[in-house]
Protein backbone atom coordinates (compact mmCIF):
# COMPACT_ATOMS: atom_id res chain seq x y z
CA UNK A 1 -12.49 -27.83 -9.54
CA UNK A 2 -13.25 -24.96 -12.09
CA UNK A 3 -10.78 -21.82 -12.24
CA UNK A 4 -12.42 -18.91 -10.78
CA UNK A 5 -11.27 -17.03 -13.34
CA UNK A 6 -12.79 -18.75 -15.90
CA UNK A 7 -16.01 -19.72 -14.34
CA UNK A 8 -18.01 -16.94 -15.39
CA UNK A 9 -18.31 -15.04 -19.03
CA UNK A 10 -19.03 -11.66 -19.24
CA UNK A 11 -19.78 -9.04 -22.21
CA UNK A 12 -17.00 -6.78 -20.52
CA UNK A 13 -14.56 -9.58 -20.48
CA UNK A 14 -14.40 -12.69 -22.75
CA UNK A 15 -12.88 -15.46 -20.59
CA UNK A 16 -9.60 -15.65 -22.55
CA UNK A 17 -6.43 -16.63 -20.64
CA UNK A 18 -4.46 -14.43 -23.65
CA UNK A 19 -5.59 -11.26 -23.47
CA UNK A 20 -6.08 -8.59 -20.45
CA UNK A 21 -9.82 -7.47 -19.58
CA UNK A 22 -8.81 -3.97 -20.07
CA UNK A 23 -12.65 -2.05 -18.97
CA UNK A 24 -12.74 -3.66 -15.44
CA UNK A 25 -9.00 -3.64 -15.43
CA UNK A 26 -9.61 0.36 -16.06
CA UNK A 27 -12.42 0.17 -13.04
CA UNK A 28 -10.23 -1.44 -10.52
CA UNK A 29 -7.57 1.57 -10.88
CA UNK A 30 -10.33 3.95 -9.58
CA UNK A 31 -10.21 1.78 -6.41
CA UNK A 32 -6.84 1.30 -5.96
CA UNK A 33 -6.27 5.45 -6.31
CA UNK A 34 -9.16 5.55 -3.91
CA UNK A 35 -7.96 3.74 -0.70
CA UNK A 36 -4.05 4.93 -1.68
CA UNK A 37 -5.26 8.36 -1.28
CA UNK A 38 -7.30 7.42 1.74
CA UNK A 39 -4.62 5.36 3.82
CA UNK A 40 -1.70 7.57 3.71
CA UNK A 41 -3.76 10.02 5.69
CA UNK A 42 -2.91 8.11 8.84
CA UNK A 43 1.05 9.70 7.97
CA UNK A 44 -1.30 13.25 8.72
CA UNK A 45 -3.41 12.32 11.77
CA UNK A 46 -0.81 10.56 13.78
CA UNK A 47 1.46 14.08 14.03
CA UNK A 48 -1.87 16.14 14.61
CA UNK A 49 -2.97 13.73 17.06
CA UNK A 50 0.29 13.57 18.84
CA UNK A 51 -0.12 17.54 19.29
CA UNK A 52 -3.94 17.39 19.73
CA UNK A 53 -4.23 14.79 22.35
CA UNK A 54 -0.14 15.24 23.86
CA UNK A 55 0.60 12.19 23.11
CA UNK A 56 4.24 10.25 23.04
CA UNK A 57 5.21 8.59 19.56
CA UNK A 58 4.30 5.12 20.68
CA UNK A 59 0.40 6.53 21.36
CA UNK A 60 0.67 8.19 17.84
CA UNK A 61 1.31 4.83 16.42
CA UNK A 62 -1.82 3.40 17.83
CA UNK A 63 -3.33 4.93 14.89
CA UNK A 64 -1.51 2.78 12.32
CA UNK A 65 -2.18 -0.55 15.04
CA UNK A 66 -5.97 0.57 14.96
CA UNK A 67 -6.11 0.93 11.21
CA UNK A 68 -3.54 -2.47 10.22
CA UNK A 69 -4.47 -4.62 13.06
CA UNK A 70 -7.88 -4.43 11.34
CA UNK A 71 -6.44 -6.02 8.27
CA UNK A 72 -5.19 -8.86 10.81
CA UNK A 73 -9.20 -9.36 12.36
CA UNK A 74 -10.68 -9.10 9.26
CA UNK A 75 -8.89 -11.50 7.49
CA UNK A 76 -8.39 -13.77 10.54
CA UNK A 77 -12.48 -13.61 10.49
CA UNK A 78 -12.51 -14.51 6.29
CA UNK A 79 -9.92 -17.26 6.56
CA UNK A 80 -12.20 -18.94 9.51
CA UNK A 81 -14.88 -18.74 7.74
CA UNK A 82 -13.16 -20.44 4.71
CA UNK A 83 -12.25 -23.33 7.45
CA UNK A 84 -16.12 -23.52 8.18
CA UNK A 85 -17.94 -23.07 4.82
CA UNK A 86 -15.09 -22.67 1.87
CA UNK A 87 -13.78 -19.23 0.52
CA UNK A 88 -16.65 -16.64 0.85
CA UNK A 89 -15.51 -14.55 -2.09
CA UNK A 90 -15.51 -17.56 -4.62
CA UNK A 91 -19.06 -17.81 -3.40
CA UNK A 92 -20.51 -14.08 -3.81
CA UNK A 93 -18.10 -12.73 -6.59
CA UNK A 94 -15.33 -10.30 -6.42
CA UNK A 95 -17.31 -7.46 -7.38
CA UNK A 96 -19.21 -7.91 -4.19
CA UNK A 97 -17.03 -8.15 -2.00
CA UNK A 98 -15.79 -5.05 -3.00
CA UNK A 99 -18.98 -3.05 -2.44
CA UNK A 100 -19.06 -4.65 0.66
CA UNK A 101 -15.75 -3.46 1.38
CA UNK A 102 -16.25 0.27 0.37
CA UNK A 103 -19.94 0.32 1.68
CA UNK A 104 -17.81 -0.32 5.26
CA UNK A 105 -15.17 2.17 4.64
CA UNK A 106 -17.74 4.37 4.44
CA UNK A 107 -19.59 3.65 7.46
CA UNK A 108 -15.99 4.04 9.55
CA UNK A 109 -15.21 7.43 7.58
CA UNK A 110 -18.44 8.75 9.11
CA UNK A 111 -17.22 7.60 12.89
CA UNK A 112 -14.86 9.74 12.84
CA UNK A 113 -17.56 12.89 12.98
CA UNK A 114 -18.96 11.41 16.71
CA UNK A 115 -15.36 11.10 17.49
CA UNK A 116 -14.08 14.61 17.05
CA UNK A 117 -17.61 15.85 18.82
CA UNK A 118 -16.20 13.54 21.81
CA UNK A 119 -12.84 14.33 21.65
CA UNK A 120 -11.58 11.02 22.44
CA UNK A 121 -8.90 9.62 20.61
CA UNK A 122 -9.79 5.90 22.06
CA UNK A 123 -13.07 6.60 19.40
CA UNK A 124 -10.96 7.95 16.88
CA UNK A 125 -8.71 4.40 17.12
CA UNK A 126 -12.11 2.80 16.90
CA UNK A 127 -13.65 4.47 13.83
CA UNK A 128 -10.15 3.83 12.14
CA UNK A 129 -10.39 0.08 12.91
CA UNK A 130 -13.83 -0.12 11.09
CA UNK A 131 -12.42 1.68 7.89
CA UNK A 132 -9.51 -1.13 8.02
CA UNK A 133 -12.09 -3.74 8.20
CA UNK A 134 -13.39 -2.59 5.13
CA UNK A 135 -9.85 -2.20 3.15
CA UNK A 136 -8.59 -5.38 4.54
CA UNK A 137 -11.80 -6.91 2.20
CA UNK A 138 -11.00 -4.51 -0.66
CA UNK A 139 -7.57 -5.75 -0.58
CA UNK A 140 -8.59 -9.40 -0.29
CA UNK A 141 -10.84 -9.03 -3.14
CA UNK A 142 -8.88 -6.53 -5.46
CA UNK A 143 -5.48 -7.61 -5.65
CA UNK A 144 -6.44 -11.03 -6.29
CA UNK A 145 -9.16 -9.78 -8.99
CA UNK A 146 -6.49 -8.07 -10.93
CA UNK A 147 -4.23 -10.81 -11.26
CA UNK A 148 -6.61 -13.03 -12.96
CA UNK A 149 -8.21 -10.17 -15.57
CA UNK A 150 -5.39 -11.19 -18.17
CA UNK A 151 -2.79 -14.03 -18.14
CA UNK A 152 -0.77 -15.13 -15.69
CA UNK A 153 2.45 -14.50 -16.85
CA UNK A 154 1.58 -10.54 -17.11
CA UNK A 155 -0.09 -10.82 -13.26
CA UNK A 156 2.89 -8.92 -11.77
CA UNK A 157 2.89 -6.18 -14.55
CA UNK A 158 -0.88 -5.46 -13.80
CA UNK A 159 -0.66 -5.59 -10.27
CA UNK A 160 2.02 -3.11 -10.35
CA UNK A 161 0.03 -0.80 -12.88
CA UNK A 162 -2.73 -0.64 -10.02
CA UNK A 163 -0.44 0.06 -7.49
CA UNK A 164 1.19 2.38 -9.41
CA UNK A 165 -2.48 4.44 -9.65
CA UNK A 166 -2.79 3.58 -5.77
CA UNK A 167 0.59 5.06 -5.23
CA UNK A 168 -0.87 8.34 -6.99
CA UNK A 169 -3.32 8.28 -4.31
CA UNK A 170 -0.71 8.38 -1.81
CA UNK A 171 1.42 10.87 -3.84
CA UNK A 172 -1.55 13.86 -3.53
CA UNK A 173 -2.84 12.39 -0.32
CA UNK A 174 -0.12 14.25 2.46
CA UNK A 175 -1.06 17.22 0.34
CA UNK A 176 -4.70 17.18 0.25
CA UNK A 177 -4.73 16.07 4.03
CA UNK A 178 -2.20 18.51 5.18
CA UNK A 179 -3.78 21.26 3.62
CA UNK A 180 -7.42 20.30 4.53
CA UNK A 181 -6.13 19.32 8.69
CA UNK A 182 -3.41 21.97 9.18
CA UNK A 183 -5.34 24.97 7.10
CA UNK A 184 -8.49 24.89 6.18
CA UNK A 185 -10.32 23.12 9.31
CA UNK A 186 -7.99 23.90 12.05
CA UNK A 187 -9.21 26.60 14.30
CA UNK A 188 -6.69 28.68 16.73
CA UNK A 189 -7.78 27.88 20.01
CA UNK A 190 -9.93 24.87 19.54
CA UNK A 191 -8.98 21.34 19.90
CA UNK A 192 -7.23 19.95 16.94
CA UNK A 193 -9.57 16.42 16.89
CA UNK A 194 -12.16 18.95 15.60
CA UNK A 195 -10.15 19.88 12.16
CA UNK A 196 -10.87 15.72 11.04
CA UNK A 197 -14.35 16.00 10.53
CA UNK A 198 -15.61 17.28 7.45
CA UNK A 199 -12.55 15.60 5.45
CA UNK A 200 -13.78 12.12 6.54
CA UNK A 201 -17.36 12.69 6.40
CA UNK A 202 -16.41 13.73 2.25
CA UNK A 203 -14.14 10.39 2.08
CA UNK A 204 -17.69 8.88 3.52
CA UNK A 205 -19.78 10.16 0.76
CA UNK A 206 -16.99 9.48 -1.99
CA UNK A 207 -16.66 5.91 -0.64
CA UNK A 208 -20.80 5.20 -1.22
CA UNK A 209 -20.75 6.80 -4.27
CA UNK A 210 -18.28 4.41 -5.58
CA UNK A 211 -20.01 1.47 -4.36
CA UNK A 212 -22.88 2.55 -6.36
CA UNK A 213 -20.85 3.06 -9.34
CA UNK A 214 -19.61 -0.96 -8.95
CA UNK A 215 -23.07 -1.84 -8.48
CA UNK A 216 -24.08 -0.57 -11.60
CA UNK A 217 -20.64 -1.13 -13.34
CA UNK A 218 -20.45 -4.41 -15.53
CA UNK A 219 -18.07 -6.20 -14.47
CA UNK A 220 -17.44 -10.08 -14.32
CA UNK A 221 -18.30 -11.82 -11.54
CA UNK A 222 -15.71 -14.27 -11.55
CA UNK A 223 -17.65 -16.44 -8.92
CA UNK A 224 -16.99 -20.35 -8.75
CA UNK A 225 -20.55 -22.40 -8.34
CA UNK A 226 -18.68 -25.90 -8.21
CA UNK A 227 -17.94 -27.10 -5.17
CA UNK A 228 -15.58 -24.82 -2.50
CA UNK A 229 -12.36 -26.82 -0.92
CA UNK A 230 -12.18 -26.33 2.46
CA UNK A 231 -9.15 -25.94 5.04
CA UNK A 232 -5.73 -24.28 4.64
CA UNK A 233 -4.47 -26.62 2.29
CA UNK A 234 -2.59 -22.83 0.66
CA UNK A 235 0.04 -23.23 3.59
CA UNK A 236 1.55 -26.54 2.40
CA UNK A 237 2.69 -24.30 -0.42
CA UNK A 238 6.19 -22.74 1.51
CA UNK A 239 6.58 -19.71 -1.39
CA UNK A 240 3.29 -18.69 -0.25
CA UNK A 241 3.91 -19.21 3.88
CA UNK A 242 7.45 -17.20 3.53
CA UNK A 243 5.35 -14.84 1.00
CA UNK A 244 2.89 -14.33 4.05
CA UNK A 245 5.92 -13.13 6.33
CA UNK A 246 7.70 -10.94 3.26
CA UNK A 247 4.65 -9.23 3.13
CA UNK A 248 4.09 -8.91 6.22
CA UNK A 249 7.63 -7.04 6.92
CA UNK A 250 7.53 -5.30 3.73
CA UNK A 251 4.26 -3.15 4.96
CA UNK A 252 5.35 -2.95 8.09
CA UNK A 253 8.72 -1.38 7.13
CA UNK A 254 6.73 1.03 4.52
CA UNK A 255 4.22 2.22 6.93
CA UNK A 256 6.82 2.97 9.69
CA UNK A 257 9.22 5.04 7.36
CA UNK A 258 6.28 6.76 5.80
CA UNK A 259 4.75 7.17 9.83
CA UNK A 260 7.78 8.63 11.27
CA UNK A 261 9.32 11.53 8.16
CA UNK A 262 6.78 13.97 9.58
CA UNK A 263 8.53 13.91 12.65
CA UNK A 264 11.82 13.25 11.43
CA UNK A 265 11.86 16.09 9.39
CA UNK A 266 10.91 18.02 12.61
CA UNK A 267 14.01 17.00 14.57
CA UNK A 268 16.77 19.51 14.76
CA UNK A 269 19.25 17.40 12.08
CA UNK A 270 17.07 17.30 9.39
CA UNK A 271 15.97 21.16 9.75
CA UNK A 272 13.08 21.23 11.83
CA UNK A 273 10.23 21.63 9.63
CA UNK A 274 7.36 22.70 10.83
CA UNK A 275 4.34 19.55 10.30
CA UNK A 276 2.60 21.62 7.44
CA UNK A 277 5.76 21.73 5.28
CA UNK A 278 7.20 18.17 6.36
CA UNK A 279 3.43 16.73 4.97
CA UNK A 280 4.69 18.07 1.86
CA UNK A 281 7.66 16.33 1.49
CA UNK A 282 5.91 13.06 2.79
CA UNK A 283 4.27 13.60 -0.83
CA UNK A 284 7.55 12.96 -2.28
CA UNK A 285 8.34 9.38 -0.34
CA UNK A 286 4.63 8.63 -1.49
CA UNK A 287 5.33 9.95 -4.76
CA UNK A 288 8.58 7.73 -5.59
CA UNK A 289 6.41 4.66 -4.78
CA UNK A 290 3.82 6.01 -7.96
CA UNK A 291 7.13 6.46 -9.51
CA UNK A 292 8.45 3.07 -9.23
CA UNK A 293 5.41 1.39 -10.07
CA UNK A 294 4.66 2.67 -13.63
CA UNK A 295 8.53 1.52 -14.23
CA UNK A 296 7.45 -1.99 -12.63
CA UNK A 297 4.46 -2.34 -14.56
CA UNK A 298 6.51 -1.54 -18.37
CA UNK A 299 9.42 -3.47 -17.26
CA UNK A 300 7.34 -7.09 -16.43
CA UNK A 301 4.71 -5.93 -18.87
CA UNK A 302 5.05 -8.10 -22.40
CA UNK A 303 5.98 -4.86 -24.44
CA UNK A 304 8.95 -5.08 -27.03
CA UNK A 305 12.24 -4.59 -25.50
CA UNK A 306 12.78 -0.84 -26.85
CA UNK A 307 9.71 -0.20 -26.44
CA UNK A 308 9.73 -1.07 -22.52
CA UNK A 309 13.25 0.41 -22.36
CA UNK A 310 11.86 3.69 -23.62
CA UNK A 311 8.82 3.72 -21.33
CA UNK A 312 10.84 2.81 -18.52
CA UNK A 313 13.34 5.48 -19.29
CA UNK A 314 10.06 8.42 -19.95
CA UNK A 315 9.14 7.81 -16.59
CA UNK A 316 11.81 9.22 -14.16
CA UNK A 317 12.58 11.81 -16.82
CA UNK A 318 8.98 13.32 -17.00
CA UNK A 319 9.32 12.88 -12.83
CA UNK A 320 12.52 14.83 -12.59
CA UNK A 321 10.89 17.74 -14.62
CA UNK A 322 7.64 17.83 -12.55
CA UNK A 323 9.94 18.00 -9.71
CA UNK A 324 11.81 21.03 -11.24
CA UNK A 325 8.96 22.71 -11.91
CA UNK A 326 6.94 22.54 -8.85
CA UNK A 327 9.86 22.15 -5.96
CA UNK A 328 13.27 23.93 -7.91
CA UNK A 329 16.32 22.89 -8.88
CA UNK A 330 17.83 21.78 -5.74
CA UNK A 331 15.21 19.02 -4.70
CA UNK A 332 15.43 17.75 -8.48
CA UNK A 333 18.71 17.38 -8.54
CA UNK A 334 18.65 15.56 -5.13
CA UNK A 335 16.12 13.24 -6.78
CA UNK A 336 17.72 12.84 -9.98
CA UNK A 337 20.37 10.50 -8.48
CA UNK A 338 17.46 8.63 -7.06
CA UNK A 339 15.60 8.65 -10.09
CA UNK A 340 18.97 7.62 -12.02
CA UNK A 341 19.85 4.80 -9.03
CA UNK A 342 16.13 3.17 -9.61
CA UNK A 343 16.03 3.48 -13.27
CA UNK A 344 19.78 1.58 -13.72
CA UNK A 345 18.47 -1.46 -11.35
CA UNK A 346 15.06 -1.63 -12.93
CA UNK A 347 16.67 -1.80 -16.41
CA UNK A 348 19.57 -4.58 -14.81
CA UNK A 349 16.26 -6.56 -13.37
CA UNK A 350 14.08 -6.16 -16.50
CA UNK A 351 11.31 -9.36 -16.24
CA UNK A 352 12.65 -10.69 -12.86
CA UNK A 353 10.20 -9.66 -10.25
CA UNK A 354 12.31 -11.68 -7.77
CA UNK A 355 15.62 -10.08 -8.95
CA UNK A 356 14.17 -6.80 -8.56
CA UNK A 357 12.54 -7.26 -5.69
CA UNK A 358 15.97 -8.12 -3.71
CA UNK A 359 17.89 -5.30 -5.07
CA UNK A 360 15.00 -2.59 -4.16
CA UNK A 361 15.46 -4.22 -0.83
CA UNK A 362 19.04 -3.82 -0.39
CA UNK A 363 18.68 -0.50 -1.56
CA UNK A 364 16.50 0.79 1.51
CA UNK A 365 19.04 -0.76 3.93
CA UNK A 366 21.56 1.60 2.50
CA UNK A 367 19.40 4.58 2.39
CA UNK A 368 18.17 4.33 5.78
CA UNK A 369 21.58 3.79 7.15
CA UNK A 370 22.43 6.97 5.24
CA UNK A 371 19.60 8.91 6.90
CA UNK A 372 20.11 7.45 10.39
CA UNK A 373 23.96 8.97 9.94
CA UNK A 374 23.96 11.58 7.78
CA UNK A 375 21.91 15.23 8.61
CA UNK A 376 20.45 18.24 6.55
CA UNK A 377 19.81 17.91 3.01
CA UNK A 378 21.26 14.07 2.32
CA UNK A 379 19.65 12.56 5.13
CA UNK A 380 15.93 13.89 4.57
CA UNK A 381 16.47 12.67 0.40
CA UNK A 382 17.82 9.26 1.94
CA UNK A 383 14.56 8.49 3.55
CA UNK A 384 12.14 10.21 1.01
CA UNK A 385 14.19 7.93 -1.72
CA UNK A 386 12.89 4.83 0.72
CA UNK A 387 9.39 5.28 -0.90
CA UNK A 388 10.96 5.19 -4.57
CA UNK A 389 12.68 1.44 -3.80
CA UNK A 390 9.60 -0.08 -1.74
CA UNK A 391 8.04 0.58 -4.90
CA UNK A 392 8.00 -2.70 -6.66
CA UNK A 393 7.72 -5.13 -3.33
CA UNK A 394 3.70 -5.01 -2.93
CA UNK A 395 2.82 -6.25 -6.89
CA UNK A 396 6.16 -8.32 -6.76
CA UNK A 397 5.71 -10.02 -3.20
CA UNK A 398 1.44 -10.93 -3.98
CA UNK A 399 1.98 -12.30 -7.40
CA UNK A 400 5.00 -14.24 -6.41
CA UNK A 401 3.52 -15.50 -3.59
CA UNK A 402 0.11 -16.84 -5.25
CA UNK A 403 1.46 -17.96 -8.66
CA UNK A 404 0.10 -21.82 -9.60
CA UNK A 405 -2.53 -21.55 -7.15
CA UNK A 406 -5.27 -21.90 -9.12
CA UNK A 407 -8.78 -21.56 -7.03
CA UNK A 408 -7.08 -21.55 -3.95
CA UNK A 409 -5.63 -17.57 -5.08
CA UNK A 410 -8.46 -16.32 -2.92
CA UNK A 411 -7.15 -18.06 0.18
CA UNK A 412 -3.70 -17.37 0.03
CA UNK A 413 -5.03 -13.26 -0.61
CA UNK A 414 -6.64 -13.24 2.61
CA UNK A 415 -3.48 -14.74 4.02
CA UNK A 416 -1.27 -12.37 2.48
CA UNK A 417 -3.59 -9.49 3.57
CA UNK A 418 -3.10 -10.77 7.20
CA UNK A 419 0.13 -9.93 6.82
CA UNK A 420 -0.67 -6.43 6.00
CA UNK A 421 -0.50 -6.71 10.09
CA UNK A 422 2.96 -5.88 10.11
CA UNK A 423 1.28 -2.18 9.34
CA UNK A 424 0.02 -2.77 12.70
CA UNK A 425 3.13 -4.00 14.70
CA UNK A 426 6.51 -2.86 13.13
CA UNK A 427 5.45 1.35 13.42
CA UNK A 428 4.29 1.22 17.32
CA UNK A 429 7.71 -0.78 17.52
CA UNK A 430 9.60 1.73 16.20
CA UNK A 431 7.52 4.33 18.21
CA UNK A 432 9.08 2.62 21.09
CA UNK A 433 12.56 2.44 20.06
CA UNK A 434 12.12 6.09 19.30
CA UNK A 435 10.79 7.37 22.48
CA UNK A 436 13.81 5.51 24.14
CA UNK A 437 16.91 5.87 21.81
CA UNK A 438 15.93 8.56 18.90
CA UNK A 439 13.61 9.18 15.75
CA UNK A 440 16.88 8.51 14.04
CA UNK A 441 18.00 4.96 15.70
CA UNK A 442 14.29 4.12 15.22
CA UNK A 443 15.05 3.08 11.60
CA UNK A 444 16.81 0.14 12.38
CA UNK A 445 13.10 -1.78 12.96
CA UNK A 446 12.56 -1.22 9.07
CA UNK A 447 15.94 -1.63 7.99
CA UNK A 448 15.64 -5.88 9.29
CA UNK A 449 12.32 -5.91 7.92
CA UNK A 450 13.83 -4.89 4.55
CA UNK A 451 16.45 -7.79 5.24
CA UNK A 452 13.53 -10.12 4.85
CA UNK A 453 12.12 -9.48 1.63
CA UNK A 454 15.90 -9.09 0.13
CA UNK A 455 15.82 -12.97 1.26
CA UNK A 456 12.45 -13.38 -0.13
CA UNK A 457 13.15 -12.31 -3.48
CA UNK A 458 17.04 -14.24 -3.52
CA UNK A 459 15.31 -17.53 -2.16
CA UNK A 460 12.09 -17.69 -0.54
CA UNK A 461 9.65 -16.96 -3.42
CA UNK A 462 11.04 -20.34 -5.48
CA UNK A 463 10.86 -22.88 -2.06
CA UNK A 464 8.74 -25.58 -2.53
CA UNK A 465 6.66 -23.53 -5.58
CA UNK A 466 5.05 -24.52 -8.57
CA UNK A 467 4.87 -22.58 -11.19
């Protein structure tokens, strides 16, 4: 059966398993910022909504079950039909099924207009659910489509790069959102659904003119015309069926902490903030995750050593003076031993994704334990530092989990992307645990799911695998 990646030539991309196709590789980073920037506004809505529509935190949480459990249908629907007629995206090309993708992120962008004329939050869940669909097959087709522009052995360094510009999406994000639903649209007196609707009718437009930018775009294909294998033969492979699970409690984890620091930061311990100044700091948890990335991508890239040292080192230094300048001197000192903790483990796990992955892990179970015990100032930086050690687990997780595969990467993508159904599950579960016992207990649900991928990255990525 021919490669997929090697199955089609292109001007843009000469089908070389040495070298990185760096122009699409440069187009796929527009997409990734895109649905970064367009995700995290869920962290926004589900405060707003839970004012808007008096709501209890496990309601608010609907929004993320809405918007992940479409990741679960969609790519329940896409691995069925790869039972029935072979993988779909071998058969119309990557770049397809990304316009596809976009073109209905669009379409559930603009549902949220009817919604906020209704006033019904049941429509709101709805119109989020279509914009998942679409994401789940951007993130089906995308991840996937990185890895194979370049060599194998420099998949994790790329896919971290992209996530890295997809983390910037969720860095600016809070702000934009926050500004845009707390400020700009939100009208004293009126009903706060209202405030939603001319943001997500301008994601609409953004999201079609992007689609016609692919469309044009020359990009490789990367289609496979030989003949499809059919079935779930991916599963046999256990580092991709344990994969599956790590990535399904490493979003899950992500989302919730991310979900729950607006109101977190509102409780009395942590200095009730009011939601328009906690969105800001929700750019900082985002933030450390852009943060983390660009030191993922130098430190599995294939750069000399000093040279990767000295990248990896540039980053958190040019962070910690963007901090200073924009928040003060107190919040970049509180990040600076963040930035100084991630930097020392990134340079002690330089070109082991697996080894990195476990200590990021670990990491988060400390910090949340911190911010579940510990109030004011060191508790809030304890969970914003979360975002910098989660990090490295997307691009580390996917490429572990689909290395060797071959043809069947496709597959196991729409497997992994599943997963992204823990986005779904974990946050209403810790909506419940907080209604009953506490925003602050709450954070136990993402400290075991951050048990997992320790265990992932010590054993689970190397069972059965063949590299």
């Amino acid at each position: 059966m021919t490669n997929p990646a090697t199955s089609a030539a292109s001007a843009t991309c000469p089908p070389s398993e040495s070298q990185t196709c760096r122009g699409p590789f440069a187009v796929m980073t527009v997409l990734f910022f895109m649905w970064g920037f367009m995700t995290v506004w869920n962290d926004i809505l589900i405060p707003h909504f839970k004012d808007a529509f008096t709501l209890t935190y496990f309601q608010a949480m609907l929004v993320q079950f809405a918007f992940f459990g479409a990741y679960a249908f969609g790519s329940s629907l896409y691995i069925l039909a790869t039972l029935l007629w072979g993988d779909p995206i071998n058969r119309i090309g990557y770049k397809n099924a990304v316009i596809i993708g976009l073109l209905t992120a669009a379409f559930g962008s603009a549902l949220f207009y009817p919604a906020a004329t209704a006033v019904s939050y049941p429509l709101f869940l709805g119109a989020l659910f279509v914009v998942g669909i679409g994401f789940a097959l951007l993130q089906i087709a995308a991840n996937p489509y990185v890895t194979i522009l370049g060599p194998e052995r420099t998949a994790s360094s790329r896919l971290n790069l992209s996530q890295a510009f997809n983390s910037f999406g969720t860095t600016i994000g809070p702000l934009v959102a926050g500004w845009l639903v707390f400020k700009v649209f939100a009208s004293p007196g009126a009903h706060g659904a209202g405030a939603v609707k001319i943001p997500y009718l301008c994601c609409a437009a953004i999201f079609v003119i992007i689609a016609i930018l692919f469309k044009c775009a020359r990009l490789p294909a990367f289609t496979n015309h030989d003949k499809i294998e059919r079935g779930l033969g991916v599963l046999r492979r256990p580092h991709v069926t344990l994969g599956i699970l790590a990535i399904f409690m490493y979003v899950g984890a992500e989302v919730a902490v991310g979900s729950a620091i607006v109101s977190f930061l509102g409780s009395p311990a942590l200095g009730a903030l009011p939601p328009g100044e906690a969105s800001r700091y929700l750019s900082i948890f985002w933030g450390g995750l852009m943060i983390g990335r660009f030191m993922a991508a130098f430190s599995l890239s294939e750069m000399g050593m000093a040279l990767k040292r000295g990248m990896m080192l540039a980053v958190p230094v040019v962070a910690f003076i963007v901090l200073w300048a924009t928040w003060g001197g107190e919040a970049a000192l509180n990040a600076g031993v963040l930035l100084i903790m991630v930097t020392v483990i990134f340079l002690a796990t330089s070109s082991s994704p697996q080894r990195l992955l476990a200590a990021c892990a670990a990491v988060n179970i400390i910090l949340l334990v911190t911010a579940m015990t510990a109030g004011g100032g060191i508790g809030r930086w304890a969970v914003l530092g979360v975002g910098l050690f989660c990090s490295a687990m997307w691009g580390n997780i996917f490429s572990l989990a689909i290395a060797g595969l071959g043809a069947l990467k496709s597959q196991a993508s729409s497997f992994l992307v599943m997963a992204i159904a823990g986005g779904a599950l974990l946050p209403p579960l810790q909506g419940l645990l907080a209604d009953h016992a506490g925003i602050g207990i709450s954070f136990t649900v993402p400290m075991v799911a951050f048990a997992y991928v320790a265990f992932y990255g010590l054993y689970g990525y190397r069972a059965g695998a063949r590299h």
